[in-house]
C-alpha atoms as a PDB file:
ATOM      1  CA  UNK A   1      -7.403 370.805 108.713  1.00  0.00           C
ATOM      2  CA  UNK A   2      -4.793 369.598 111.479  1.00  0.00           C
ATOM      3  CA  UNK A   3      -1.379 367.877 110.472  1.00  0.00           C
ATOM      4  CA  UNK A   4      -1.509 364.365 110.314  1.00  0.00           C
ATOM      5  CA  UNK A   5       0.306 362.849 112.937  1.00  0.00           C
ATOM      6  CA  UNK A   6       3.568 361.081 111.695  1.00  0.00           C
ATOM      7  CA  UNK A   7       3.806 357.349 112.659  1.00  0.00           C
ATOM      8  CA  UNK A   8       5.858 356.569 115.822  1.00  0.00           C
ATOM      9  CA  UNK A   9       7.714 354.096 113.837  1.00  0.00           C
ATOM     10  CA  UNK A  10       8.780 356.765 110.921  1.00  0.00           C
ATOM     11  CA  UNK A  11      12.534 357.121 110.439  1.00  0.00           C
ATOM     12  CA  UNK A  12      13.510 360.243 112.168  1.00  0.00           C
ATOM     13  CA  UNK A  13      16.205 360.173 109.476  1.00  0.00           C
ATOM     14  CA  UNK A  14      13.631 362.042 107.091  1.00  0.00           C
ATOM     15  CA  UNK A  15      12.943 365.400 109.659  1.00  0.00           C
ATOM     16  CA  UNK A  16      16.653 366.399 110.647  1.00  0.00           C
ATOM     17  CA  UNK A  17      17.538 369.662 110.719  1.00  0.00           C
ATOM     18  CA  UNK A  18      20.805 370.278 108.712  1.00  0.00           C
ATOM     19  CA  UNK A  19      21.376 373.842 110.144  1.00  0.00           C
ATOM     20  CA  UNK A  20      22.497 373.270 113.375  1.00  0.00           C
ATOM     21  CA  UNK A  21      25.695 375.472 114.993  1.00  0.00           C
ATOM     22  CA  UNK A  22      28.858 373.657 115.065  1.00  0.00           C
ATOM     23  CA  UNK A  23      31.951 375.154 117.280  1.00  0.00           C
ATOM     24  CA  UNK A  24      35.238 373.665 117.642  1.00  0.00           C
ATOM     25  CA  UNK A  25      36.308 372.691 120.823  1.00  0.00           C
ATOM     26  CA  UNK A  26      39.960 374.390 120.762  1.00  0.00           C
ATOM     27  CA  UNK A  27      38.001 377.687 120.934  1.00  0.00           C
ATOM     28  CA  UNK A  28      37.574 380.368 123.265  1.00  0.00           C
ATOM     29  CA  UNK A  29      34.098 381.579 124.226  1.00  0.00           C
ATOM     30  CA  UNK A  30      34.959 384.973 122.467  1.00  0.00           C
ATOM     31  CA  UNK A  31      36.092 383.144 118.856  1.00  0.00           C
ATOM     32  CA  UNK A  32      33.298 380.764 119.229  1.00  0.00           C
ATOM     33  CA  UNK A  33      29.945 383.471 119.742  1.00  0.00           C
ATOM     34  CA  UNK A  34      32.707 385.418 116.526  1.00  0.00           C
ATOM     35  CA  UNK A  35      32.747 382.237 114.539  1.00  0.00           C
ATOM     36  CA  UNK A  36      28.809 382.097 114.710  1.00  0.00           C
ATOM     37  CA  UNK A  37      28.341 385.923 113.806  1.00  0.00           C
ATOM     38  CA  UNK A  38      29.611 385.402 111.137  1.00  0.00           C
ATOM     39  CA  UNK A  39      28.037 382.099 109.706  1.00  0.00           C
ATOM     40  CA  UNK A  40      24.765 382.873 108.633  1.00  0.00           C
ATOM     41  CA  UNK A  41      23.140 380.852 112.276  1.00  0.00           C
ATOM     42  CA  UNK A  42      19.852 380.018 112.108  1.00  0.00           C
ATOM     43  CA  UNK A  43      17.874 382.426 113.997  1.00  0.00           C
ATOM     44  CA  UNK A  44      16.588 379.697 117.052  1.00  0.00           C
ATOM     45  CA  UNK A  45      19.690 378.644 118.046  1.00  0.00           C
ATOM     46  CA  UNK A  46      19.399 376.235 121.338  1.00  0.00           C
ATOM     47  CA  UNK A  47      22.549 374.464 121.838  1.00  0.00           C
ATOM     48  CA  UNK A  48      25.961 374.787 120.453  1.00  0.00           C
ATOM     49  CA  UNK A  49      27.275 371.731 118.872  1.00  0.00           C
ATOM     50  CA  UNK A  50      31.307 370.228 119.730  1.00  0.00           C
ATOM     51  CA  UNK A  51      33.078 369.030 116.040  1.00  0.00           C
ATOM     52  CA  UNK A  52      36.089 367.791 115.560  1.00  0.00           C
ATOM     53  CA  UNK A  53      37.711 368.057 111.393  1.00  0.00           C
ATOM     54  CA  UNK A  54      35.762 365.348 110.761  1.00  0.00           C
ATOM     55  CA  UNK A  55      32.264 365.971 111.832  1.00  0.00           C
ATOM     56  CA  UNK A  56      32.461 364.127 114.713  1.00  0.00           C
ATOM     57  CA  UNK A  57      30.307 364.923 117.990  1.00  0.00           C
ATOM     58  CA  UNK A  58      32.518 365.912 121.092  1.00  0.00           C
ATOM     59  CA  UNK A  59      30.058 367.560 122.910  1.00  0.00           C
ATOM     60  CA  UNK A  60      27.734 370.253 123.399  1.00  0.00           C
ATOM     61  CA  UNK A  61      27.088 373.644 125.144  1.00  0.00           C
ATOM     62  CA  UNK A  62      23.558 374.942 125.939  1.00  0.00           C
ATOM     63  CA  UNK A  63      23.399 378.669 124.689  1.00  0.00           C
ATOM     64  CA  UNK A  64      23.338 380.201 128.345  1.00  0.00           C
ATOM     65  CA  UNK A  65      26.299 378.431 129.393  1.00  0.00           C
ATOM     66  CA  UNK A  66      28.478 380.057 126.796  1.00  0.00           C
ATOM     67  CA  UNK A  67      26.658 383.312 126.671  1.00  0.00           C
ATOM     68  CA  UNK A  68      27.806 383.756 130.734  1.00  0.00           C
ATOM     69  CA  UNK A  69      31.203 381.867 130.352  1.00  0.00           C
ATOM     70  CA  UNK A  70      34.053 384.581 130.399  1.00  0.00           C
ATOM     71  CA  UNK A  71      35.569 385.070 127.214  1.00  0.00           C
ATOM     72  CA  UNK A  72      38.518 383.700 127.631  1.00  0.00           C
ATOM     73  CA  UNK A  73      37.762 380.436 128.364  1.00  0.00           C
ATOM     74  CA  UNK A  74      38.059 377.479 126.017  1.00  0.00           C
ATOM     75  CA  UNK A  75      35.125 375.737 124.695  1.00  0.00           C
ATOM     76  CA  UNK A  76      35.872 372.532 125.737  1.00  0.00           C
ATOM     77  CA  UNK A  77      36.071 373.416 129.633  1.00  0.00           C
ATOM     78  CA  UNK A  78      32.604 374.375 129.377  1.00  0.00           C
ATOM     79  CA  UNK A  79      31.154 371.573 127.140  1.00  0.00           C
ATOM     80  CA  UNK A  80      29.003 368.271 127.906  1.00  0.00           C
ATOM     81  CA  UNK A  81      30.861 365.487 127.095  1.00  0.00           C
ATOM     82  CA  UNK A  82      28.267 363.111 127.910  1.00  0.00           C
ATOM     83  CA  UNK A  83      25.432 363.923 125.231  1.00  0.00           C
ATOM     84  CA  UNK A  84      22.137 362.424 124.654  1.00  0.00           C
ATOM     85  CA  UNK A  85      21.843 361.406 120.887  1.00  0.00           C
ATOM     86  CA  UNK A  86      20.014 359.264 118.308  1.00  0.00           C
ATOM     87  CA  UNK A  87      21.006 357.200 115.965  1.00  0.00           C
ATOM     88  CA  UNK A  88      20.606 357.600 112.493  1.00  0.00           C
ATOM     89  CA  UNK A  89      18.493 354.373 112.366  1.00  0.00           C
ATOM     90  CA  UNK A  90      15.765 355.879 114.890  1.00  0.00           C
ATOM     91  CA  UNK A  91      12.126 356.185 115.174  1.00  0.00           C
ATOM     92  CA  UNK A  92      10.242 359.046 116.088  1.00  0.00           C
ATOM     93  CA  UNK A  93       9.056 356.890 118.662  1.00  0.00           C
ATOM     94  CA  UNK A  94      12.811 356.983 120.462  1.00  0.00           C
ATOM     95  CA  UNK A  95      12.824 360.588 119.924  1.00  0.00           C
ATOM     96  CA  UNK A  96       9.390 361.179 121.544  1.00  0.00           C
ATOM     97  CA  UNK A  97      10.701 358.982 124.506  1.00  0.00           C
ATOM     98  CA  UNK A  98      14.356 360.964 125.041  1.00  0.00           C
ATOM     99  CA  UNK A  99      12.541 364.371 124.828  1.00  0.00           C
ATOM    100  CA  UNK A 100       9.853 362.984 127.644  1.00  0.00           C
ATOM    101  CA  UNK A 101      13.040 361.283 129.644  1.00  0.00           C
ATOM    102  CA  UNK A 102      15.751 364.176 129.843  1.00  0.00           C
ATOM    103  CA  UNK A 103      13.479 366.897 128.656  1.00  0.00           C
ATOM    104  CA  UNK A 104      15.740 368.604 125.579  1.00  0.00           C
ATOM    105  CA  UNK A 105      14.504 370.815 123.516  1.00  0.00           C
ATOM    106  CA  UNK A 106      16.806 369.450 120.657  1.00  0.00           C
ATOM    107  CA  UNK A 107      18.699 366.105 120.098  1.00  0.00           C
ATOM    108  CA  UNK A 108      21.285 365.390 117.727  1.00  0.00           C
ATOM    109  CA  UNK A 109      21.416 362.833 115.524  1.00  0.00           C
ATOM    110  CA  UNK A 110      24.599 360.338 114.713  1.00  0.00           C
ATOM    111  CA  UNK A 111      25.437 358.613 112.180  1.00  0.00           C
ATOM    112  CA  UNK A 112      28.442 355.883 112.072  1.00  0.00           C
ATOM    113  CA  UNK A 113      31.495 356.934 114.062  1.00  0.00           C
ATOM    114  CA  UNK A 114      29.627 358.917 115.730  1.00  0.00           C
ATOM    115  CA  UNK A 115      29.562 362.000 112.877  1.00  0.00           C
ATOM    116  CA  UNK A 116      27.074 364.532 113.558  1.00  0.00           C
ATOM    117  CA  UNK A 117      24.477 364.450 110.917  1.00  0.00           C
ATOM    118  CA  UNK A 118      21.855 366.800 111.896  1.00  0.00           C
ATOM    119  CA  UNK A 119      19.249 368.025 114.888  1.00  0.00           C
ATOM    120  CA  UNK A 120      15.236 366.914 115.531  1.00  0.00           C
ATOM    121  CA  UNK A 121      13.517 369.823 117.014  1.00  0.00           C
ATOM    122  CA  UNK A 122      11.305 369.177 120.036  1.00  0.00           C
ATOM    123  CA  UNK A 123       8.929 371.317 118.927  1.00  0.00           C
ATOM    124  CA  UNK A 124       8.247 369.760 115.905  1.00  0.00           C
ATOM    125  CA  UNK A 125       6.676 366.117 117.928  1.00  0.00           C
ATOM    126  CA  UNK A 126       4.751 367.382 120.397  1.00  0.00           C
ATOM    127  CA  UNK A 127       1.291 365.752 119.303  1.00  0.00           C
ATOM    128  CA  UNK A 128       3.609 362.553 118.793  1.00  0.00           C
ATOM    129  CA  UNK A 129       4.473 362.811 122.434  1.00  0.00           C
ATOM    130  CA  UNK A 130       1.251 363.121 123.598  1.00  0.00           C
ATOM    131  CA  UNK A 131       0.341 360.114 121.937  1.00  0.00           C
ATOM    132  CA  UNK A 132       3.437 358.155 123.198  1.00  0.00           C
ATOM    133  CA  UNK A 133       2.031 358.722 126.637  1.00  0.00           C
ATOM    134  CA  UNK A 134      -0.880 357.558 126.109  1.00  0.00           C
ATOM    135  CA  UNK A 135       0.899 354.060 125.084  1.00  0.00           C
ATOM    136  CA  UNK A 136       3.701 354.113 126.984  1.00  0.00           C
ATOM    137  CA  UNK A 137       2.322 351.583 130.150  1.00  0.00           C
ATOM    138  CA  UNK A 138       0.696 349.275 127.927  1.00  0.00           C
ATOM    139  CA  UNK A 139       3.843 348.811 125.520  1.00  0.00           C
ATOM    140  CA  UNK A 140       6.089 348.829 128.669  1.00  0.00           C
ATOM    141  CA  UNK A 141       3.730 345.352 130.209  1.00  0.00           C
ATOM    142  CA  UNK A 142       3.935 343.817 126.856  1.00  0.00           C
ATOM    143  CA  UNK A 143       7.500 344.130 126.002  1.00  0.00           C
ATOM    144  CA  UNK A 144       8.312 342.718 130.054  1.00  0.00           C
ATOM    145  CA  UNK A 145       6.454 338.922 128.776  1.00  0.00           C
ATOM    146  CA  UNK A 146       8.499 339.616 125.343  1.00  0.00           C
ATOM    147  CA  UNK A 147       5.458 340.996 123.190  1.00  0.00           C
ATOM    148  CA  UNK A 148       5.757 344.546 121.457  1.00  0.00           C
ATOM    149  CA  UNK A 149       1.956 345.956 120.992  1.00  0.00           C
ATOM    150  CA  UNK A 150       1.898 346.950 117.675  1.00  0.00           C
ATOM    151  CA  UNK A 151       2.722 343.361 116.612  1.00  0.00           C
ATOM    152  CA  UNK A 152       0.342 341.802 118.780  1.00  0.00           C
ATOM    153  CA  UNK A 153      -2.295 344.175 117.807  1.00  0.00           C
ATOM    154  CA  UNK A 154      -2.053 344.478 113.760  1.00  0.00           C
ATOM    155  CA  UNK A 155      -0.039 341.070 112.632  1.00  0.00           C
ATOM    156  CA  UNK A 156      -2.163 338.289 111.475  1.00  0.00           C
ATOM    157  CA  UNK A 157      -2.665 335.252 113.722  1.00  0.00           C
ATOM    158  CA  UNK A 158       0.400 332.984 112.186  1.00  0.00           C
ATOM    159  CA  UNK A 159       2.433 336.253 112.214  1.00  0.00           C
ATOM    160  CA  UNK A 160       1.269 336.887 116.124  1.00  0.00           C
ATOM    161  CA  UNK A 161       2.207 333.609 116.644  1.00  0.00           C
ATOM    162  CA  UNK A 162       5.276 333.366 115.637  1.00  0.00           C
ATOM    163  CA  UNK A 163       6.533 336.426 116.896  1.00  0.00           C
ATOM    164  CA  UNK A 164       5.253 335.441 120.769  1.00  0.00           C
ATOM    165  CA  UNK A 165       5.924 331.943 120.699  1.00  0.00           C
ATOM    166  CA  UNK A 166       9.775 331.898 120.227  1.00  0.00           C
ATOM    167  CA  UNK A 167      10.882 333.791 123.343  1.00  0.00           C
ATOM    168  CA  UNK A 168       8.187 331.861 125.461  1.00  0.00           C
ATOM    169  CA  UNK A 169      10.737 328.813 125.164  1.00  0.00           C
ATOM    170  CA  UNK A 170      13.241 330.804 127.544  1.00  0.00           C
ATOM    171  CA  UNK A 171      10.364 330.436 130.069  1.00  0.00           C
ATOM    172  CA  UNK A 172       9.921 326.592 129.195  1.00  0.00           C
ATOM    173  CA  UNK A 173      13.719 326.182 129.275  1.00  0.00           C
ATOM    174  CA  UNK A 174      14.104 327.954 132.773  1.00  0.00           C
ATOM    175  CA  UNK A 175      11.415 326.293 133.485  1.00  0.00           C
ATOM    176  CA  UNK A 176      12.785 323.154 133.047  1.00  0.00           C
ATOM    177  CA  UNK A 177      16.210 323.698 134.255  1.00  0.00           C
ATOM    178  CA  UNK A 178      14.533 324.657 137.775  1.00  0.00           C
ATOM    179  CA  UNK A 179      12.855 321.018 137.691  1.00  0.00           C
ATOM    180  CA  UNK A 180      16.173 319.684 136.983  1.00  0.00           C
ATOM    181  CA  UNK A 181      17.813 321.361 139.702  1.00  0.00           C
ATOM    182  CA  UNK A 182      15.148 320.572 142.063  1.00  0.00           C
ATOM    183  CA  UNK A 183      15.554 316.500 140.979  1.00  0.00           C
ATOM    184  CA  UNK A 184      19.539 316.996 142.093  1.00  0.00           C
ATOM    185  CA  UNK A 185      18.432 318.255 145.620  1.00  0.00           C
ATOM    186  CA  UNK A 186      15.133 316.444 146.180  1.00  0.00           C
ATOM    187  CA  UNK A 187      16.457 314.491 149.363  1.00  0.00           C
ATOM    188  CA  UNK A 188      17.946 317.758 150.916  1.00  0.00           C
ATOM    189  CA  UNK A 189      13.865 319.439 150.655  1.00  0.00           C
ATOM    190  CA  UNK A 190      12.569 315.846 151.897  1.00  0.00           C
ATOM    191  CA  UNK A 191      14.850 316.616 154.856  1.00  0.00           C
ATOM    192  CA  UNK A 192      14.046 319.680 155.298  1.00  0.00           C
ATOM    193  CA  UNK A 193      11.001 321.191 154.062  1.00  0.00           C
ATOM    194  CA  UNK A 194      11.409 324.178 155.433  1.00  0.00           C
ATOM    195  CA  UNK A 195      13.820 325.217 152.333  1.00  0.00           C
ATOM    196  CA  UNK A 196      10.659 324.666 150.373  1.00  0.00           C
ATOM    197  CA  UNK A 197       8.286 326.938 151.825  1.00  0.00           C
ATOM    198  CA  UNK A 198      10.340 330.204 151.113  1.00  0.00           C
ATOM    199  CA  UNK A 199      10.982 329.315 147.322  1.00  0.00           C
ATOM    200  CA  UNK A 200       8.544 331.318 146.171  1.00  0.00           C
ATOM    201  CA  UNK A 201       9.659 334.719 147.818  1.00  0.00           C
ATOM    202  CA  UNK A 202      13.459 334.008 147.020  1.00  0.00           C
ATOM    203  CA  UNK A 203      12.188 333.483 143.520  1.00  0.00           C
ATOM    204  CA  UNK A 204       9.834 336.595 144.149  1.00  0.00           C
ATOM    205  CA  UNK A 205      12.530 339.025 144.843  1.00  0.00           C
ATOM    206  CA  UNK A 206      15.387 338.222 142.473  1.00  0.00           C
ATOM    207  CA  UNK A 207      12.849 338.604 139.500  1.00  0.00           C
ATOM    208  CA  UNK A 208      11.642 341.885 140.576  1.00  0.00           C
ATOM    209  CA  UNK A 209      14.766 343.506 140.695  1.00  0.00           C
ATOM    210  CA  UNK A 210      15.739 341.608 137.720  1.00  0.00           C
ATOM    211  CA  UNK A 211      12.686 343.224 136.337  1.00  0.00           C
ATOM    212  CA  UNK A 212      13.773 346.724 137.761  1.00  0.00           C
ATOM    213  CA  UNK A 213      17.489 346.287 136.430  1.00  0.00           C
ATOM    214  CA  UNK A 214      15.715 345.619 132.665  1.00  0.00           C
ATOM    215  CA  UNK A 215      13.908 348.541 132.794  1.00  0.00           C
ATOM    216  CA  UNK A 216      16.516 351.190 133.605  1.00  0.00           C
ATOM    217  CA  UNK A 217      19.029 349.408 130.951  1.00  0.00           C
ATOM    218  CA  UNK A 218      15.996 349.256 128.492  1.00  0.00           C
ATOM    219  CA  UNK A 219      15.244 352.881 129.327  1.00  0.00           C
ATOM    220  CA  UNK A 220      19.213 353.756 128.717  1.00  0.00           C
ATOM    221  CA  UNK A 221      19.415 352.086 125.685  1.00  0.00           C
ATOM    222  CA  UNK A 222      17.034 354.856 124.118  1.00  0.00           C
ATOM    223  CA  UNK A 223      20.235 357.232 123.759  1.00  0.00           C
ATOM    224  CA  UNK A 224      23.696 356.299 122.890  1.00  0.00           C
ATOM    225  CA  UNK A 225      26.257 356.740 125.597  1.00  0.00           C
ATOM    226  CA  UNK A 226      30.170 356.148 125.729  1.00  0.00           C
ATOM    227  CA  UNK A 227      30.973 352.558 126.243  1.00  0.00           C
ATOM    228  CA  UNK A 228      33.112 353.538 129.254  1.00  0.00           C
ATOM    229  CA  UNK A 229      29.622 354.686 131.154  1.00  0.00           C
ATOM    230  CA  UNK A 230      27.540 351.969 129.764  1.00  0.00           C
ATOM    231  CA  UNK A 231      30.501 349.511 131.546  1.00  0.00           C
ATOM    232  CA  UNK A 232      30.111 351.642 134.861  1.00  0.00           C
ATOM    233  CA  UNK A 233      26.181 350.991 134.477  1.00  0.00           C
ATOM    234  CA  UNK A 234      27.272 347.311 134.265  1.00  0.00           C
ATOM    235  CA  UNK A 235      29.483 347.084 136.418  1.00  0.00           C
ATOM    236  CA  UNK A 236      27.722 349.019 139.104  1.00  0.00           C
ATOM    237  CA  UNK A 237      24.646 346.492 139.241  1.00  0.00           C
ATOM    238  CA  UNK A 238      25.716 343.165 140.754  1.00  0.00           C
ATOM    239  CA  UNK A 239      27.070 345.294 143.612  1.00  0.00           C
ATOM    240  CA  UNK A 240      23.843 347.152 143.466  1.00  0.00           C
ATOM    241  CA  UNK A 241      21.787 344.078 143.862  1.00  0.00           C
ATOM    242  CA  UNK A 242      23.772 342.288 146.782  1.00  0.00           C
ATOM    243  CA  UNK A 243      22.797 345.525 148.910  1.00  0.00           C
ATOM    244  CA  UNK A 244      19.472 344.650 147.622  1.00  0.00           C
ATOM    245  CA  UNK A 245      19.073 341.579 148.515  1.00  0.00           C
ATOM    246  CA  UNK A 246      21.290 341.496 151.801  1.00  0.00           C
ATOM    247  CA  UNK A 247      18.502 344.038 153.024  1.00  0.00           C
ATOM    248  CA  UNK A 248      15.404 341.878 151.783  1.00  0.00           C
ATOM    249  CA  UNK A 249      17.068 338.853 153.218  1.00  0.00           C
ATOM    250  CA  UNK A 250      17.357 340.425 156.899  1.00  0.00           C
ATOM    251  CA  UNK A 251      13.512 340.953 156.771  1.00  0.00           C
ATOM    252  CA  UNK A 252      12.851 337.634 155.504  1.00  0.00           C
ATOM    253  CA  UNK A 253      15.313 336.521 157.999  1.00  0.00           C
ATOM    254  CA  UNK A 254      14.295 338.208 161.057  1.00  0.00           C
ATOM    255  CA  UNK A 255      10.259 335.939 160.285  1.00  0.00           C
ATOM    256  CA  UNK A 256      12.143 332.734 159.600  1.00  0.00           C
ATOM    257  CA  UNK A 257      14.695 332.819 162.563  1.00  0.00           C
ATOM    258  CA  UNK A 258      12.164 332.506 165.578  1.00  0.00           C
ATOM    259  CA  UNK A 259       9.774 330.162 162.994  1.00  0.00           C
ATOM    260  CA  UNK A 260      12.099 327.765 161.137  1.00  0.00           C
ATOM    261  CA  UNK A 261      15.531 328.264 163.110  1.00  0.00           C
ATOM    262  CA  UNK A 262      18.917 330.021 162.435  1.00  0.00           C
ATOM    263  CA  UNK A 263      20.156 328.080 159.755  1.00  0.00           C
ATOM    264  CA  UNK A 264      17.045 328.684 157.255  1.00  0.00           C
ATOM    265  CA  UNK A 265      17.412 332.399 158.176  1.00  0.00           C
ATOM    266  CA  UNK A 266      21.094 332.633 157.565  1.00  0.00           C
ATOM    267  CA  UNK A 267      20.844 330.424 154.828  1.00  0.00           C
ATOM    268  CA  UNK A 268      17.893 333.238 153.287  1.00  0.00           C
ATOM    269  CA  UNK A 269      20.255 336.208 154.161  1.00  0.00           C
ATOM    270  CA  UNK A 270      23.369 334.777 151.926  1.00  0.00           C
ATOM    271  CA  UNK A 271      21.280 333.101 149.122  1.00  0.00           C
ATOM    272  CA  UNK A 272      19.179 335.867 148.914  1.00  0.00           C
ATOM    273  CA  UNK A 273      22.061 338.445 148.271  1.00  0.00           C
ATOM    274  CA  UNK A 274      23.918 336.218 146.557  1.00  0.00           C
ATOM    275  CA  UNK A 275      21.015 335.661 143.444  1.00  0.00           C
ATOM    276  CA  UNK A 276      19.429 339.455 143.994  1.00  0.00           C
ATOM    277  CA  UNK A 277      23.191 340.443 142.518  1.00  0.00           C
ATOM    278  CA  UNK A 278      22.990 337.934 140.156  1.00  0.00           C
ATOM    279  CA  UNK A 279      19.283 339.344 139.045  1.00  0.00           C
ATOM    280  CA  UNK A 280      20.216 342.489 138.815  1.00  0.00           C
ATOM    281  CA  UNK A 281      23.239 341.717 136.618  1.00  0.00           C
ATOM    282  CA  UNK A 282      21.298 339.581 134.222  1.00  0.00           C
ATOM    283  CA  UNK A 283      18.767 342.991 133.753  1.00  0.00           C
ATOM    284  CA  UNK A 284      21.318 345.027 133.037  1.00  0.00           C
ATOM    285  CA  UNK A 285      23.008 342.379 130.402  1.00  0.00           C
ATOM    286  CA  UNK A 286      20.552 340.730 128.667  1.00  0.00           C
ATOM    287  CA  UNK A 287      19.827 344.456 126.441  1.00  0.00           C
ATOM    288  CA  UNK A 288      23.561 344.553 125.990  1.00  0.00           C
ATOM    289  CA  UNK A 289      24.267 341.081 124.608  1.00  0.00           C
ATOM    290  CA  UNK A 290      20.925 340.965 122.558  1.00  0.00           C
ATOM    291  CA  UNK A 291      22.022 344.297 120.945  1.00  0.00           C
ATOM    292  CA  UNK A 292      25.403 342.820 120.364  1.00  0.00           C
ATOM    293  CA  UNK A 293      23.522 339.864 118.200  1.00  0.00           C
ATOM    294  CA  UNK A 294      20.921 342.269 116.733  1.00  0.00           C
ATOM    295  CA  UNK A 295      17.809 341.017 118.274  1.00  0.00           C
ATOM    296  CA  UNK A 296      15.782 343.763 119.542  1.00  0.00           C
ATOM    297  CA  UNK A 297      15.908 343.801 123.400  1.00  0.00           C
ATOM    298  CA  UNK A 298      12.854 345.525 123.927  1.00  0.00           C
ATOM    299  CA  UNK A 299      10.908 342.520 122.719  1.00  0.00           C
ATOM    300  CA  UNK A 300      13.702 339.248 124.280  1.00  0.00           C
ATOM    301  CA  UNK A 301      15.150 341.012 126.971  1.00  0.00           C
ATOM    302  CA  UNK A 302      12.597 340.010 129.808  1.00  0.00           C
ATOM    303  CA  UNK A 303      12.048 336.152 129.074  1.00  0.00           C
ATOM    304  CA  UNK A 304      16.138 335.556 128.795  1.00  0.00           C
ATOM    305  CA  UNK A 305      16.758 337.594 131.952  1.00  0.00           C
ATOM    306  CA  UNK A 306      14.119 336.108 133.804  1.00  0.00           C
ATOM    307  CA  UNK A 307      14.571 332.560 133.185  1.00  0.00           C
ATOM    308  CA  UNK A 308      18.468 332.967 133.600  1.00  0.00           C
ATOM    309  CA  UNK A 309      17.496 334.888 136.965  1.00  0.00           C
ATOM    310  CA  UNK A 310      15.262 331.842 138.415  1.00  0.00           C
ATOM    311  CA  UNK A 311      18.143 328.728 137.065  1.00  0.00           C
ATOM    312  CA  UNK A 312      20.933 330.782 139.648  1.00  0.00           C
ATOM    313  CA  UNK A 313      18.546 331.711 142.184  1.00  0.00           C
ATOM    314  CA  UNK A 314      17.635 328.294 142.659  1.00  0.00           C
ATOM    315  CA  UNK A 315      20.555 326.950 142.439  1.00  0.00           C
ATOM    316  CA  UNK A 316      22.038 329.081 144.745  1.00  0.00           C
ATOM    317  CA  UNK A 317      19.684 328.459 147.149  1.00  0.00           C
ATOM    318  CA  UNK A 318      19.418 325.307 147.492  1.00  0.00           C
ATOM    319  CA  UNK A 319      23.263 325.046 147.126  1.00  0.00           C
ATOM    320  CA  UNK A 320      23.551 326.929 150.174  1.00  0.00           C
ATOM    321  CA  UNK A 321      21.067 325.629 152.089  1.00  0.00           C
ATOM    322  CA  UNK A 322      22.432 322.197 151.281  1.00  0.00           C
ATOM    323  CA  UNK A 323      25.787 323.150 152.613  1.00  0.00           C
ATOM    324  CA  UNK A 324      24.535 324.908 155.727  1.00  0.00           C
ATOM    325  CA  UNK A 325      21.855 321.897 156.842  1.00  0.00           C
ATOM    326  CA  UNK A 326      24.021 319.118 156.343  1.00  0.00           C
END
């Protein structure tokens, strides 16, 4: 009879391997493959595991790296100090997804301050993976509009509802904000109506890279990295999305000029680039901050982003084409 597949939402916790090899990182090649000789290894040994005294995770070394590293040289010249890991609180579903993403054949697992605790095998989830990708575009859709499938599916109707309902009121609220904003600059779109009739593709393109901004930070957010590379991530994306948008706004631009004039077409280059950096910011932050107030981002993330994304692109639109046409 076939193993029964273990739910994607078991605690990974429960299938660690405890006999993983640790090396220190003050090492040479030679004392490290000595050290491990001697240990009683496990005889499938895949990567080499960085410790400090206290357990911590430094880094690791694949096997072939330090099996063709001269002996000589120090373990910690030919470590990776950026490591994909899980955290002690994760599913098999987030192990499923790193293996797929970075394609590992092990992951180690962390506990608080970032002490080593054990390894998952790959091996061990491969019918789990298969049935993660058979789920993977219809969860992805569902947590966008801030629904996560297996709620939707198995909860009861009051439970469905209430789970669905709460971060629909970010849409209502943006929403409403964008009528508000509209109210403060109705006599500048009575005047000129051509600010009107490229709304919708202003709108358009800051939410889809808004959209595309979530995804990749959602996507990140899988493994644990150091907080000075989640910062670069951060960092990087407002200056990302003016590129963005400064390139979308030239191709809007280069329709509206000879239709609508030179000041609607400037006024679509700036505003555009302007609010695609702004879109692209909010993506990458909403995860962050909803992590930093323990609300799952997979399930809030794209209703906050999106209606913060459509206040400040319509604002900023309007704000410049206000100060441009009069």
């Amino acid at each position: 009879m076939p193993e029964k597949h273990r739910p994607l939402h078991e605690p990974i916790l429960d299938h660690t391997r405890r006999d993983f090899v640790r090396v220190r990182e003050d090492q040479t090649v030679a004392q490290a493959l000595e050290s491990v000789r001697g240990s009683g290894a496990p005889g499938r040994i895949v990567y080499f595991y960085v410790l400090d005294a206290e357990e911590r995770l430094l880094g690791v070394v694949p096997t072939r790296r330090l099996l063709l590293s001269p002996p000589d040289t120090l373990v910690r010249d030919v470590m990776i100090s950026d490591v994909v890991v899980l955290a002690e609180n994760a599913t098999v579903r987030d192990a499923c997804e790193l293996f797929m993403r970075h394609r590992l054949l092990a992951l180690p697992l962390v506990g608080e301050g970032n002490r080593m605790l054990g390894i998952v095998d790959v091996e061990v989830y491969t019918q789990e993976v298969g049935d993660l990708q058979r789920h993977t575009e219809a969860e992805d859709v569902f947590q966008l509009i801030g629904v996560r499938m297996s709620e939707a599916l198995n909860s009861s109707l009051p439970l469905a509802f209430k789970s669905r309902f709460p971060w629909l009121m970010c849409n209502v609220g943006g929403g409403l904000a964008c009528a508000i904003v509209s109210g403060f600059f109705a006599e500048l779109l009575a005047e000129a109506v051509a600010l009107a009739f490229f709304v919708p593709v202003v709108l358009a393109l800051a939410e889809s890279v808004s959209i595309q901004s979530l995804t990749l930070a959602l996507q990140a957010s899988h493994g644990r990295v150091r907080r000075s590379v989640a910062l670069w991530r951060i960092m990087r994306e407002f200056p990302l999305g003016v590129l963005l948008g400064t390139a979308c706004g030239v191709l809007v631009a280069i329709v509206a000029w000879p239709w609508k004039g030179p000041e609607i077409a400037l006024c679509l280059i700036l505003s555009i680039a302007i609010s695609v950096g702004f879109a692209a910011l909010f993506g990458q932050l909403a995860p962050t901050l909803l992590r930093i107030f323990r609300v799952d981002p997979r399930v809030a993330s794209g209703p906050m982003a999106l209606a913060a994304t459509d206040v400040v692109t319509l604002t900023t639109y309007l704000t410049i084409g206000a100060l441009l046409l009069r």
